[in-house]
Protein backbone atom coordinates (compact mmCIF):
# COMPACT_ATOMS: atom_id res chain seq x y z
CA UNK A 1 -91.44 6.99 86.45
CA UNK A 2 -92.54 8.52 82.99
CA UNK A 3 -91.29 11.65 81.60
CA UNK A 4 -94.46 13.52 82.55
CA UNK A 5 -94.57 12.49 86.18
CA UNK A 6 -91.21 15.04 87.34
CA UNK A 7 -94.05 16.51 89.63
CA UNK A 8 -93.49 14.06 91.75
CA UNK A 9 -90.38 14.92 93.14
CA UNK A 10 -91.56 18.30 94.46
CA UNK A 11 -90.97 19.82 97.59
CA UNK A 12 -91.79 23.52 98.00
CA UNK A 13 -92.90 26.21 95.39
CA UNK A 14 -89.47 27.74 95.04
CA UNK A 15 -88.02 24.48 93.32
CA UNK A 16 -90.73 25.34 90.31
CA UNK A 17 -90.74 28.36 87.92
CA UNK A 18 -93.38 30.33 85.57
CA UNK A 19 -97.52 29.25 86.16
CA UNK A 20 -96.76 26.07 88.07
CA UNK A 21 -94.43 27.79 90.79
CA UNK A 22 -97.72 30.21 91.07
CA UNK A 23 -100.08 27.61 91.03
CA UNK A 24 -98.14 25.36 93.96
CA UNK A 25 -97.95 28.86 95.82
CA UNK A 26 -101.21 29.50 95.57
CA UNK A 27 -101.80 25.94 96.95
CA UNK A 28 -99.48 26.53 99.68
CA UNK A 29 -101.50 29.11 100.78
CA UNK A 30 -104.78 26.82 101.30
CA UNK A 31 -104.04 25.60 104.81
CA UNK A 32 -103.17 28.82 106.25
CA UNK A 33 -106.03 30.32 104.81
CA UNK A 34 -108.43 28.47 105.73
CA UNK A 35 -107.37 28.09 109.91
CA UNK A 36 -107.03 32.11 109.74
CA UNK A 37 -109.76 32.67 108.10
CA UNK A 38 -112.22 30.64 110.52
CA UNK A 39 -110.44 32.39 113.17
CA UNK A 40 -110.47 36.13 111.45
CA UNK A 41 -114.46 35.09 111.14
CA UNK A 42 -115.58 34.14 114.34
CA UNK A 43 -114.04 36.89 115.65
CA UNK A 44 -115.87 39.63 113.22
CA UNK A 45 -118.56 37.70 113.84
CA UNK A 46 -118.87 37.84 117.52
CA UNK A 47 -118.18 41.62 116.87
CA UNK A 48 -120.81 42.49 114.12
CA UNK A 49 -123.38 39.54 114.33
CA UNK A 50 -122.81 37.99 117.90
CA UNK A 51 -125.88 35.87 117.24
CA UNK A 52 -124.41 34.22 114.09
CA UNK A 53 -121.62 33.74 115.75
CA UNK A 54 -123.22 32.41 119.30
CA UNK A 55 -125.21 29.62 116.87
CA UNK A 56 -122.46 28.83 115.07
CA UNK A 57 -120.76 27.82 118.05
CA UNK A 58 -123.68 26.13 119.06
CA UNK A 59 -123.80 23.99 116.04
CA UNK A 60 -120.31 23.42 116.15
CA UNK A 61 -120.39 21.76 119.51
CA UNK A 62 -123.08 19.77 118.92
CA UNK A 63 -121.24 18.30 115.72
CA UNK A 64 -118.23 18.00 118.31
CA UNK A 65 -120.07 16.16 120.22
CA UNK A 66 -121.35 13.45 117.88
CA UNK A 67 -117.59 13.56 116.44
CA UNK A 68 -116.41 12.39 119.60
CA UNK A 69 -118.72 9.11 120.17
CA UNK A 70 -117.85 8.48 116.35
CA UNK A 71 -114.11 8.63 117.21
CA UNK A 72 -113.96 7.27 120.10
CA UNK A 73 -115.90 4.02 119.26
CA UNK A 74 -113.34 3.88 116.32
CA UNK A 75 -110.49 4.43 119.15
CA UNK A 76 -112.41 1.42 120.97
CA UNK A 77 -112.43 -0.93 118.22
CA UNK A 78 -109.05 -0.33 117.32
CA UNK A 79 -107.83 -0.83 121.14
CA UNK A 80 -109.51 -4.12 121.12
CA UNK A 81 -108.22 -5.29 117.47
CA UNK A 82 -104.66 -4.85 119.07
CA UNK A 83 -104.99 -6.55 122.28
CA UNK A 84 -106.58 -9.50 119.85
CA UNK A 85 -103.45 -9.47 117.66
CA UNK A 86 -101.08 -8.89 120.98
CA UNK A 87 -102.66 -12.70 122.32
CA UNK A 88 -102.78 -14.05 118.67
CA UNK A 89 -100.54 -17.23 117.20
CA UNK A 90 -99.09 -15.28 114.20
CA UNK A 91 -96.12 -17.55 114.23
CA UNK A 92 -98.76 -20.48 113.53
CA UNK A 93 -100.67 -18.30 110.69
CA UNK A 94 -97.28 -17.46 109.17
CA UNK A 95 -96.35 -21.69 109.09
CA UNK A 96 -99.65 -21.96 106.50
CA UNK A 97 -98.21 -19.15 104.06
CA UNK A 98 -95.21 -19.47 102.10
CA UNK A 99 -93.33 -17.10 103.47
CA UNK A 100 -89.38 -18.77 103.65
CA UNK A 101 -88.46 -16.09 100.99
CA UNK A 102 -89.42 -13.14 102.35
CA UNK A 103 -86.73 -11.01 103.62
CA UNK A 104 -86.80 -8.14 106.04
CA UNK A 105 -84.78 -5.05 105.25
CA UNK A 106 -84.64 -2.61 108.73
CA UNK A 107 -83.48 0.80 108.26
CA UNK A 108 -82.05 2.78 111.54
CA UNK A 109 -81.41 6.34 110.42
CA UNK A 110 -79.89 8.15 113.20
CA UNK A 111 -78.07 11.40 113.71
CA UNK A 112 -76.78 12.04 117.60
CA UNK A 113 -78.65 9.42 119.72
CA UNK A 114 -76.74 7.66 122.26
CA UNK A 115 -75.17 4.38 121.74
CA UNK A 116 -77.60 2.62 124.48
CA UNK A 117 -80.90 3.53 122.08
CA UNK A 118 -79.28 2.35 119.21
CA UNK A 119 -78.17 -0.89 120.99
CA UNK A 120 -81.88 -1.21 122.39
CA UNK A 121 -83.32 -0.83 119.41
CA UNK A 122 -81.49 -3.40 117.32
CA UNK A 123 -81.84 -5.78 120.46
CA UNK A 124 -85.69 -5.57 119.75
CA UNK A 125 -84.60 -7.52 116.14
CA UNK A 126 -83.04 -9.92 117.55
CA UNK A 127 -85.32 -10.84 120.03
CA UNK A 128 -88.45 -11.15 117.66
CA UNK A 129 -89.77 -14.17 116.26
CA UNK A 130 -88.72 -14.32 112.71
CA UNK A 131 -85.91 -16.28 110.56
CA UNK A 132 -83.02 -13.92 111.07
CA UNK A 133 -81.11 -15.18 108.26
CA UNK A 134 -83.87 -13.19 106.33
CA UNK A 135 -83.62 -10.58 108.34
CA UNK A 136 -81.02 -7.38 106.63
CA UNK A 137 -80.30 -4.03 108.71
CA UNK A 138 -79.10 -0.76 108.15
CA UNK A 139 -77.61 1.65 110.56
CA UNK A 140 -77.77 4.74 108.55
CA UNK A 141 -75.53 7.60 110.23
CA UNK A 142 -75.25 10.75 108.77
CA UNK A 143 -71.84 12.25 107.92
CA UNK A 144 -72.40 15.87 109.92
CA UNK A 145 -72.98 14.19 112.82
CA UNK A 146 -68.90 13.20 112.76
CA UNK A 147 -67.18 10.38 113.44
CA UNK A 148 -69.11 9.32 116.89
CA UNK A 149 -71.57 8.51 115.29
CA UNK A 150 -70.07 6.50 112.70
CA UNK A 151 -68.39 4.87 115.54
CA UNK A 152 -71.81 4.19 117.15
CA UNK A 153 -72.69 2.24 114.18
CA UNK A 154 -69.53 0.13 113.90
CA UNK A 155 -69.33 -0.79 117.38
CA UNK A 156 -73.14 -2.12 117.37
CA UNK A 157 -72.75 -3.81 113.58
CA UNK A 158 -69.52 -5.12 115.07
CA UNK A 159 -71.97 -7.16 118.41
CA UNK A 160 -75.05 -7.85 116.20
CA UNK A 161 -73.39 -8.98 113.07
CA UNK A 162 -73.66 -12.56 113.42
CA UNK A 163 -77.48 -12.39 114.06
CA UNK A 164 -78.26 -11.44 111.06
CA UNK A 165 -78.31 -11.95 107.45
CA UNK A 166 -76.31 -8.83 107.07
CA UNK A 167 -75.84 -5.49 109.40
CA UNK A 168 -74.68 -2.82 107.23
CA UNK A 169 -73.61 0.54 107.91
CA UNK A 170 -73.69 3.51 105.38
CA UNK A 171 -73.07 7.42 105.90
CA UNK A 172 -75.02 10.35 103.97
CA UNK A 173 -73.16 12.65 103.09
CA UNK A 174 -73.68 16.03 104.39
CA UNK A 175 -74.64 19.14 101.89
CA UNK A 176 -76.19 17.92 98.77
CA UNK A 177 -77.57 20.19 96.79
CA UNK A 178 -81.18 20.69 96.59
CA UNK A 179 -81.51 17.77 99.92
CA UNK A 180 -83.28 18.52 102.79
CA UNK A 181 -81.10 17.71 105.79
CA UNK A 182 -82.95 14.51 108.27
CA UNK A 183 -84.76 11.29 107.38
CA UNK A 184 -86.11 11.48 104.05
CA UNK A 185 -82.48 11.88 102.71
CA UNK A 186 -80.86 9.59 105.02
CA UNK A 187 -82.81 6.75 104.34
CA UNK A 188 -83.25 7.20 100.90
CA UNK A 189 -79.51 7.03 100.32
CA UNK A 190 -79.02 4.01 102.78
CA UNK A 191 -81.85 2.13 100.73
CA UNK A 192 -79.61 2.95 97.56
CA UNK A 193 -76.43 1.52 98.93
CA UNK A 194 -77.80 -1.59 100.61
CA UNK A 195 -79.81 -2.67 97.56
CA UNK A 196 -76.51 -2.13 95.32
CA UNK A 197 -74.62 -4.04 98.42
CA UNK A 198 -76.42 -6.54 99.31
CA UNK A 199 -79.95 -7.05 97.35
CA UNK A 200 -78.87 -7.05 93.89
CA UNK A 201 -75.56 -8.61 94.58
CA UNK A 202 -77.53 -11.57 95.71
CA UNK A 203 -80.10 -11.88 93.11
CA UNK A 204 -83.17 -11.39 95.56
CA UNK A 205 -86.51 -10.38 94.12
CA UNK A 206 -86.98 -6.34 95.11
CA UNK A 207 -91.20 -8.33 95.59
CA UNK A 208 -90.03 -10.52 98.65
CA UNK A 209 -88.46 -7.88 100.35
CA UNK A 210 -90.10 -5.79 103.22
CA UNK A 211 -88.65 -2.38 103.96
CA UNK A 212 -89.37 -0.79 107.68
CA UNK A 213 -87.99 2.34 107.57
CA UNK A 214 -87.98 3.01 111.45
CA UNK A 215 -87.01 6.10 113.72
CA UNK A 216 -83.70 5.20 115.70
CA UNK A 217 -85.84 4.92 119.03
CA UNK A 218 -88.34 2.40 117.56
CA UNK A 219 -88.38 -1.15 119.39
CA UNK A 220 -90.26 -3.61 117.97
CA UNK A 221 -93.03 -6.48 119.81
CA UNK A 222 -91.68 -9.93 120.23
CA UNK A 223 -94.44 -11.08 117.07
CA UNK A 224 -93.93 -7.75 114.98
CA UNK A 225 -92.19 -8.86 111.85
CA UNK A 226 -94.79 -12.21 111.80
CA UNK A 227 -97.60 -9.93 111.80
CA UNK A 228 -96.16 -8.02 109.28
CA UNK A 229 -95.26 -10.92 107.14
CA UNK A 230 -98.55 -12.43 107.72
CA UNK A 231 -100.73 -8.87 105.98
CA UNK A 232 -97.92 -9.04 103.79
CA UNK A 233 -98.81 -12.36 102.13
CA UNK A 234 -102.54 -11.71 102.58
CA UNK A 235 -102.79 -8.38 101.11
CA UNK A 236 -103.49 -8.62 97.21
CA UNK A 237 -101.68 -6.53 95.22
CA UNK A 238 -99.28 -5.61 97.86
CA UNK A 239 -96.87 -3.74 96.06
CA UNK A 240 -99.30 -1.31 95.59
CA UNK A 241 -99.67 -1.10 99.72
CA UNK A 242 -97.61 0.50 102.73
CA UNK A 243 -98.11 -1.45 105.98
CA UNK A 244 -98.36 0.74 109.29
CA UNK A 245 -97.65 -0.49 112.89
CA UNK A 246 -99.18 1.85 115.70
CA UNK A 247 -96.81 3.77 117.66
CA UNK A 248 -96.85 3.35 121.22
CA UNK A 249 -94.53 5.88 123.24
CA UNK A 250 -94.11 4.04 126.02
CA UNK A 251 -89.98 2.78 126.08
CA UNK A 252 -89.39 6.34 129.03
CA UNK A 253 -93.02 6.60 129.65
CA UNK A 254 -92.69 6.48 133.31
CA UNK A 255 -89.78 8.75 132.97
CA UNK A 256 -91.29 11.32 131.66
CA UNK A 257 -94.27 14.17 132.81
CA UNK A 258 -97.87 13.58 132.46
CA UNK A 259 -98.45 16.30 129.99
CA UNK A 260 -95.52 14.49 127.57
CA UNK A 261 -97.08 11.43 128.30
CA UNK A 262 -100.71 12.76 127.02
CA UNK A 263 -99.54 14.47 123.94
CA UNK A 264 -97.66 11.15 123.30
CA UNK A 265 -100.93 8.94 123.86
CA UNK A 266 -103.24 11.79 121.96
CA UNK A 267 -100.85 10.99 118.95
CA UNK A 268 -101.27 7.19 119.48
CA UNK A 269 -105.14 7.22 120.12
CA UNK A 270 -104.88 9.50 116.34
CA UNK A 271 -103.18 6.64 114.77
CA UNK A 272 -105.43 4.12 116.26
CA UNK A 273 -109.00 6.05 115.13
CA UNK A 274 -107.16 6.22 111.38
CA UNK A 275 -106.10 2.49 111.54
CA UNK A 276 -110.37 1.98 111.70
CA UNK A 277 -110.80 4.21 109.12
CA UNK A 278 -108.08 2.84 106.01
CA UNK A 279 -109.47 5.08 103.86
CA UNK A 280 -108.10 8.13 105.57
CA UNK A 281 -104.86 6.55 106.73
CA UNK A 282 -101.52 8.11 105.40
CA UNK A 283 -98.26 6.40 106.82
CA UNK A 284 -96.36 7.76 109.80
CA UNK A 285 -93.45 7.34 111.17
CA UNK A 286 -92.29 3.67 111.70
CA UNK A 287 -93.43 1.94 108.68
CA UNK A 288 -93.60 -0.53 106.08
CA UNK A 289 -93.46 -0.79 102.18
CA UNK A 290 -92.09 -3.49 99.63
CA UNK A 291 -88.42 -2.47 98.06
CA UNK A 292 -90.20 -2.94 94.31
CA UNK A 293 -92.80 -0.18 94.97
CA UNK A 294 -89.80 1.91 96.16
CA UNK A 295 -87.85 1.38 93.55
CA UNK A 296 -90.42 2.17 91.31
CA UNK A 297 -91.01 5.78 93.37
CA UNK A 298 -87.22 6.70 93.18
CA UNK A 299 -87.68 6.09 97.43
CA UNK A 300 -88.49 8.50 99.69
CA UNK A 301 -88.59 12.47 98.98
CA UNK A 302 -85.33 14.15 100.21
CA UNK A 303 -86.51 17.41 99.87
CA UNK A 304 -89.15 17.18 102.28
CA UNK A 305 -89.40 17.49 106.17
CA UNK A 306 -92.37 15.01 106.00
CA UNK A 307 -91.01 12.47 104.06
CA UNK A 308 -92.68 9.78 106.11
CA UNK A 309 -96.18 11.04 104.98
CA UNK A 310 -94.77 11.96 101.92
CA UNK A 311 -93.69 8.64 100.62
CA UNK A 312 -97.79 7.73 100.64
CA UNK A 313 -98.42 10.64 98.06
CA UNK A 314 -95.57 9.60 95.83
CA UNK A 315 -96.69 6.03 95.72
CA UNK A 316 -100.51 7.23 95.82
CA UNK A 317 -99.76 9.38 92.30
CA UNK A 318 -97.42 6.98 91.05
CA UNK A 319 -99.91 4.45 91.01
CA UNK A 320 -102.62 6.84 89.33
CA UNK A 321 -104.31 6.61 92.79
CA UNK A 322 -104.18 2.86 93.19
CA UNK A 323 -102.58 3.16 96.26
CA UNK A 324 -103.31 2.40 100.33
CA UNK A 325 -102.28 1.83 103.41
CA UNK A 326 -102.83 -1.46 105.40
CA UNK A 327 -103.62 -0.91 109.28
CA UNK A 328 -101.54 -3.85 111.10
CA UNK A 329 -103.03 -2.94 114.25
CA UNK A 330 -100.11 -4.08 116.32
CA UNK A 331 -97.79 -1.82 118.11
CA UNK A 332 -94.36 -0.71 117.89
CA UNK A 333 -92.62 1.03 120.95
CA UNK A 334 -90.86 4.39 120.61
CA UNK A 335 -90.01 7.73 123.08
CA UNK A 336 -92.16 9.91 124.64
CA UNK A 337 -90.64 13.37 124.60
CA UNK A 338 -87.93 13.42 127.71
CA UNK A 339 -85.32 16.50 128.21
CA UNK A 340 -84.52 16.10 132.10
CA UNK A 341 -85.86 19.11 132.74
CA UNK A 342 -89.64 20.04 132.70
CA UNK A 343 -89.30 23.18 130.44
CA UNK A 344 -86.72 21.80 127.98
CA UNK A 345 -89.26 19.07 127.53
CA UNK A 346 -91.91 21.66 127.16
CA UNK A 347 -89.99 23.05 124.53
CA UNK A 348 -89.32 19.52 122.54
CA UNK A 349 -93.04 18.58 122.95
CA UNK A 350 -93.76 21.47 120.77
CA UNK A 351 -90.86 21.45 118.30
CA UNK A 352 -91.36 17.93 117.63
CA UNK A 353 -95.69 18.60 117.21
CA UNK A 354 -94.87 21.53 115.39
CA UNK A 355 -92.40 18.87 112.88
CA UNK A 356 -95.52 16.82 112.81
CA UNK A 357 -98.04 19.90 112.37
CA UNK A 358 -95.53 20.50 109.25
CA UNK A 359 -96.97 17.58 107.02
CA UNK A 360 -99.68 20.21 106.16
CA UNK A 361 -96.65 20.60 103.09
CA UNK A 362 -98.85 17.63 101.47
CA UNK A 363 -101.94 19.90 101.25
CA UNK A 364 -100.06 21.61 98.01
CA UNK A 365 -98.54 18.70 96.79
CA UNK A 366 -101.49 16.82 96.66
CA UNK A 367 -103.43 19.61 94.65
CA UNK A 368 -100.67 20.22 92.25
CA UNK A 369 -100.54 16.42 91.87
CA UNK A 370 -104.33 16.31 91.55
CA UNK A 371 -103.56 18.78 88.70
CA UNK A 372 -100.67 17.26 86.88
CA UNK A 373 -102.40 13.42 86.83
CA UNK A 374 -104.64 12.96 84.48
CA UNK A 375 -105.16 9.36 84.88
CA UNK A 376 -106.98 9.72 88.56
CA UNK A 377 -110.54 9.93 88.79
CA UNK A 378 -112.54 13.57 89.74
CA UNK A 379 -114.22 11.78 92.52
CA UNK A 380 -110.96 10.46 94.05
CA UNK A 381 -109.11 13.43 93.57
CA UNK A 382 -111.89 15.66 95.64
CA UNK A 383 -112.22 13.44 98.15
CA UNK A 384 -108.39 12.85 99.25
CA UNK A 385 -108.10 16.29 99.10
CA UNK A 386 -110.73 17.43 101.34
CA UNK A 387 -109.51 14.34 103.69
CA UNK A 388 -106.45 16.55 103.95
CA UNK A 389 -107.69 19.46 103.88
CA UNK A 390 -110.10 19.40 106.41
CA UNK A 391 -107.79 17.08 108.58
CA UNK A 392 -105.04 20.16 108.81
CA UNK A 393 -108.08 22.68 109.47
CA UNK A 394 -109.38 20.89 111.90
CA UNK A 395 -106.24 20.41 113.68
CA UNK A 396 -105.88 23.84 113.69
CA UNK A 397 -109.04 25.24 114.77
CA UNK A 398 -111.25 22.66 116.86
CA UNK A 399 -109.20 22.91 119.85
CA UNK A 400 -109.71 26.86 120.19
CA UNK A 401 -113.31 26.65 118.84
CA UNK A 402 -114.25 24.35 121.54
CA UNK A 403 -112.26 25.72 124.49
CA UNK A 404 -111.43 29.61 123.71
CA UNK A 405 -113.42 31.03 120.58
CA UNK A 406 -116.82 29.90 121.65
CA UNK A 407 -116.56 32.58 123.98
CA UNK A 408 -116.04 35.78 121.99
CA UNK A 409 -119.79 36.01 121.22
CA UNK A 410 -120.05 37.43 125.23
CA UNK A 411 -116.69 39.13 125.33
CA UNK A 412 -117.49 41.04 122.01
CA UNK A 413 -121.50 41.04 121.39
CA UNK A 414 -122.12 44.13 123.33
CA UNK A 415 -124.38 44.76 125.59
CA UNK A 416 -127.88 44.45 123.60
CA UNK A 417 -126.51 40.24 123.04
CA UNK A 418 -125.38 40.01 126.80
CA UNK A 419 -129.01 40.97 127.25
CA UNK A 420 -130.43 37.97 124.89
CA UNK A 421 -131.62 34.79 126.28
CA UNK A 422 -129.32 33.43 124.12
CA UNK A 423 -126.39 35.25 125.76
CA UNK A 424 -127.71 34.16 129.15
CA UNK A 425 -128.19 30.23 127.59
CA UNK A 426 -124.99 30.04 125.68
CA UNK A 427 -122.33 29.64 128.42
CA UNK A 428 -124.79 26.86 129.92
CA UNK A 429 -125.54 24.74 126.21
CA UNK A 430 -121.59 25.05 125.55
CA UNK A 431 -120.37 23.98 128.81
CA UNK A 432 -123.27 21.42 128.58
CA UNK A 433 -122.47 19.71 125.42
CA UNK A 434 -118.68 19.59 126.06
CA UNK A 435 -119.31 18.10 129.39
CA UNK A 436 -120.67 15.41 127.61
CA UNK A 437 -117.84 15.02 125.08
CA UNK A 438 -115.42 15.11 127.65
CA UNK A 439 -116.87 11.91 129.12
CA UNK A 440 -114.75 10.30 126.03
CA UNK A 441 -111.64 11.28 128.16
CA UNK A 442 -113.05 8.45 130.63
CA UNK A 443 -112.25 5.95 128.01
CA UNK A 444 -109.05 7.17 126.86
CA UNK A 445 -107.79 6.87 130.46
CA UNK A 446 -109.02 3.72 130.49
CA UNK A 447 -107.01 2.33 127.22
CA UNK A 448 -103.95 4.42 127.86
CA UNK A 449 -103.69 2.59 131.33
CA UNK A 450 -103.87 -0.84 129.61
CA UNK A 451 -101.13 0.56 127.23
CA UNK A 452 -98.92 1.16 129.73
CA UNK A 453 -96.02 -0.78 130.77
CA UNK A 454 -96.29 -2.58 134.09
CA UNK A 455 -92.64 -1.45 135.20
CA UNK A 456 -90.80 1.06 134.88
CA UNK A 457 -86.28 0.51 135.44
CA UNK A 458 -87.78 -3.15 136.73
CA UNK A 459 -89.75 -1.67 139.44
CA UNK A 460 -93.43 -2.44 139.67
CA UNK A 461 -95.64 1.09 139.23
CA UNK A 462 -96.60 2.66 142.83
CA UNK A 463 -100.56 3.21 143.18
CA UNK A 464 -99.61 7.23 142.84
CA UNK A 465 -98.23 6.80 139.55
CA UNK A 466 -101.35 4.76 138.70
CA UNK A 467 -103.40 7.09 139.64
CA UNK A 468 -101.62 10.05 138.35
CA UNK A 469 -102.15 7.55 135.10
CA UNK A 470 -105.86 8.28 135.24
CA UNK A 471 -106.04 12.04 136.59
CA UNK A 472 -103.38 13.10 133.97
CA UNK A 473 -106.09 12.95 131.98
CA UNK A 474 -107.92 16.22 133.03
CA UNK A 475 -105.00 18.14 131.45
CA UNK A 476 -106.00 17.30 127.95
CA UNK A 477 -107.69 20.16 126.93
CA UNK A 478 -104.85 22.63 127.77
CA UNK A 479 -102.56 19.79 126.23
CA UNK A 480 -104.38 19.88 122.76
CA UNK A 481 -104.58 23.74 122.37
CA UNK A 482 -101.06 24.18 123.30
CA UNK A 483 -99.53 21.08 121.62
CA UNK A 484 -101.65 20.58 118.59
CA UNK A 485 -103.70 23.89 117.66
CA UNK A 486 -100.44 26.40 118.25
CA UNK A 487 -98.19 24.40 116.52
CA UNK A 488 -100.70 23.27 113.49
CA UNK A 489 -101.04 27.48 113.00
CA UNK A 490 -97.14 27.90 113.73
CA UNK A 491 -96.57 25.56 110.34
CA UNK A 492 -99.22 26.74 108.28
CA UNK A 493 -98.61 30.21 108.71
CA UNK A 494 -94.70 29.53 108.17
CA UNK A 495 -95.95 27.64 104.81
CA UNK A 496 -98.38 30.44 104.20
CA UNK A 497 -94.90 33.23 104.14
CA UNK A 498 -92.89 30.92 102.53
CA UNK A 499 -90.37 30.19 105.71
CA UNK A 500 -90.20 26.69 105.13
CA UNK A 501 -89.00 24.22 108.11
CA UNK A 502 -85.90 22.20 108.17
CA UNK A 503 -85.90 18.43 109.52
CA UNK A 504 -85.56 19.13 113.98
CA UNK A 505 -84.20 15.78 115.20
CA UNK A 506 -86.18 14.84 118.93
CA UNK A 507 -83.45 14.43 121.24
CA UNK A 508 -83.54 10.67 123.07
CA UNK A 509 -83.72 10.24 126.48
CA UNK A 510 -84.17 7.15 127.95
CA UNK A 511 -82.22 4.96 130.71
CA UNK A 512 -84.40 1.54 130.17
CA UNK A 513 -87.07 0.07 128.08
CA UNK A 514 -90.07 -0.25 130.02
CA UNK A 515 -92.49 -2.07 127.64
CA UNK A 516 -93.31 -6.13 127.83
């Protein structure tokens, strides 16, 4: 990094001071503004002007509407591009590349998790197909969690160590200044150490080695590290590339309720409509970069709740905007949200959307970065903004515009609107065209079934929880205002004040790994 590029390290508005702590505050303000504003609007609206508002809504279903058979065909295409690669010979596509010096470098950042997801998780390693003498990982414990933990990460280095090139352990320490307690931090600092360890101190090229920084839940597919060798080697320029995996939250599935289990397939369905559109696609959780582009980024941002998303933008402006993200369109296998209880889960579900909801941070940093870089081009710099931008809004807003605000026209118009034909046709053209959006929910039943594991603690699935499978589905619109709106306007308004969000660990539940 240059001397003129200390904007990349940003995390918040407070860490700045003079004009460009105003400007990032003003940008700070942009997502907030926008989702209250379009809320603040429609509701005047339906007050003043009821017939602006009542063909607004109008309009705003029928783009709905088309946005849904444009999503969802991208959610088919995907679904079928990953049951392709699920049946594919990767380890025969691999055998043609030259690929016997490419190392994999597996990072395991964990906090209070049990010892059995830990052991699961590094089981999935050693069970896929790849050379694991070129295989490095990294339990990375964190100091405040005590000595348990570190003990955790001993006991399974101490069983796996043989299996691999080299099982490493290191512990963050708690309390550094200006650090944002969780991931970002974590891993960051157990990249550090294992490059100083083990990477330099054998001489390996920082170009041949893969990083996947996963969550401590994250089990991998028998083929995963052959697919991701194989875009690897394919992809030109690929230090200037992250690879990402789509997450499947199906290890407790069965365990869990059905409304866990549909936010957790609404986030994978996401993933797999951005994986058809690469030029939207931002990583997320579980996923891959070369150790050369992170060294040359500083790795990931430790004062930053989303560092996950995050690490994108820093490569993205490190690069001058010559950056991407290449879809693998193959699955990893993490947790659905699982407290015991049904309220406590309730409660998690939200937290962990609301964590999610919280990458709305990059809306600022983008636009100050936009600012600061000189070297990007207008035309890329407007439209990865508004990307953003309207991504956040939307995630906001739809939900109630669809399902609650298109109603305020009749609650509010008075009674010279509820005397309009349009008053008497609005109810029937709304409830109309979202009928026929909601006929995508068919589909997503249908590939979230197929998804599923076939067994759940080695017992086959009972016809009721198959059909619960498909009926679960009905739910989804209370699931998406509840779980994605709330918590999108929970984060931007907290961004909006200032009250920034610390890192909120999701508690792990799970007794067996149901996936095959």
């Amino acid at each position: 990094m240059n001397q003129n590029s200390s904007y990349l390290k940003v995390g918040r508005s407070s860490e700045l001071y003079g004009f460009n702590r105003f400007l990032y505050k003003v940008f700070e303000l942009v997502p907030g503004v926008l989702t209250w504003g379009t809320i603040i609007l429609l509701v005047v609206l339906s007050w003043l002007v009821p017939v602006w508002a009542a063909y607004l809504v109008i309009l705003f279903d029928l783009y709905w509407f088309l946005k849904t058979i444009y999503m969802s065909s991208h959610n088919f295409h995907n679904w079928r591009r990953i049951r392709t690669n699920l049946s594919t010979d990767w380890k025969g596509l691999v055998s043609h590349l030259k690929h016997e010096d490419i190392y994999h470098l597996v990072i395991f950042p964990f906090f209070d998790e049990s010892i059995d997801v830990v052991m699961e998780s590094v089981s999935g390693l050693k069970l896929a197909k790849y050379d694991h003498s070129k295989m490095i990982v990294v339990l990375a414990c964190e100091e405040r969690a005590g000595e348990a933990a570190k003990g955790i990460a001993d006991t399974v280095a101490d069983k796996f160590r043989k299996d691999f090139a080299e099982i490493i352990v290191t512990v963050h320490p708690q309390d550094i200044s200006g650090e944002v307690a969780g991931k970002g931090s974590n891993i960051s600092y157990a990249l550090r150490m294992t490059k100083e360890r083990y990477i330099d101190a054998n001489n390996i090229d920082y170009s041949n080695v893969v990083v996947s920084a996963f969550d401590i839940d994250t089990v991998v597919y028998g083929d995963y590290f052959l697919v991701l060798t194989w875009y690897y080697l394919t992809t030109d320029d690929r230090d200037q590339a992250s690879f990402q995996p789509v997450p499947i939250y199906n290890n407790n599935i069965w365990q869990t309720n059905p409304i866990s289990r549909i936010t957790a397939f609404s986030n994978t369905f996401w993933q797999m409509i951005q994986q058809e559109r690469p030029e939207k696609l931002v990583t997320f959780s579980s996923h891959a970069v070369s150790l050369s582009a992170l060294v040359k980024v500083g790795y990931w941002q430790n004062n930053v709740v989303s560092e996950d998303s995050r690490i994108f933008w820093n490569l993205f402006f490190v690069n001058n905007g010559n950056y991407r993200v290449v879809p693998m369109a193959y699955p990893v296998s993490m947790d659905a949200n699982h407290a015991g209880g049904f309220w406590q889960t309730m409660k998690n579900i939200y937290r962990q959307n609301r964590r999610w909801m919280w990458g709305s941070e990059n809306v600022p940093y983008i636009l100050y970065g936009c600012v600061k870089n000189k070297n990007i081009s207008l035309w890329k710099k407007i439209r990865v903004s508004l990307v953003q931008i309207e991504g956040y809004w939307s995630a906001a807003t739809n939900p109630l515009i669809i399902f609650l605000l298109g109603w305020l026209p009749l609650l509010l118009g008075g009674r010279f609107f509820k005397e309009t034909v349009l008053s008497y046709n609005l109810p029937t053209l709304t409830r109309n065209l979202m009928l026929s959006a909601m006929f995508g929910l068919i589909s997503l039943s249908v590939m979230s079934y197929s998804l599923l594991p076939k067994s759940s603690k080695g017992k086959p699935i009972t016809k009721k929880q198959k059909v619960i499978a498909i009926l679960q589905w009905l739910i989804f619109p209370f699931t998406i205002i509840i779980f994605s709106s709330i918590p999108a306007i929970d984060a931007q308004t907290r961004l909006m004040f200032g009250r920034y969000m610390g890192f909120w660990v999701t508690p792990k539940h799970r007794n067996t790994n149901n996936h095959e």
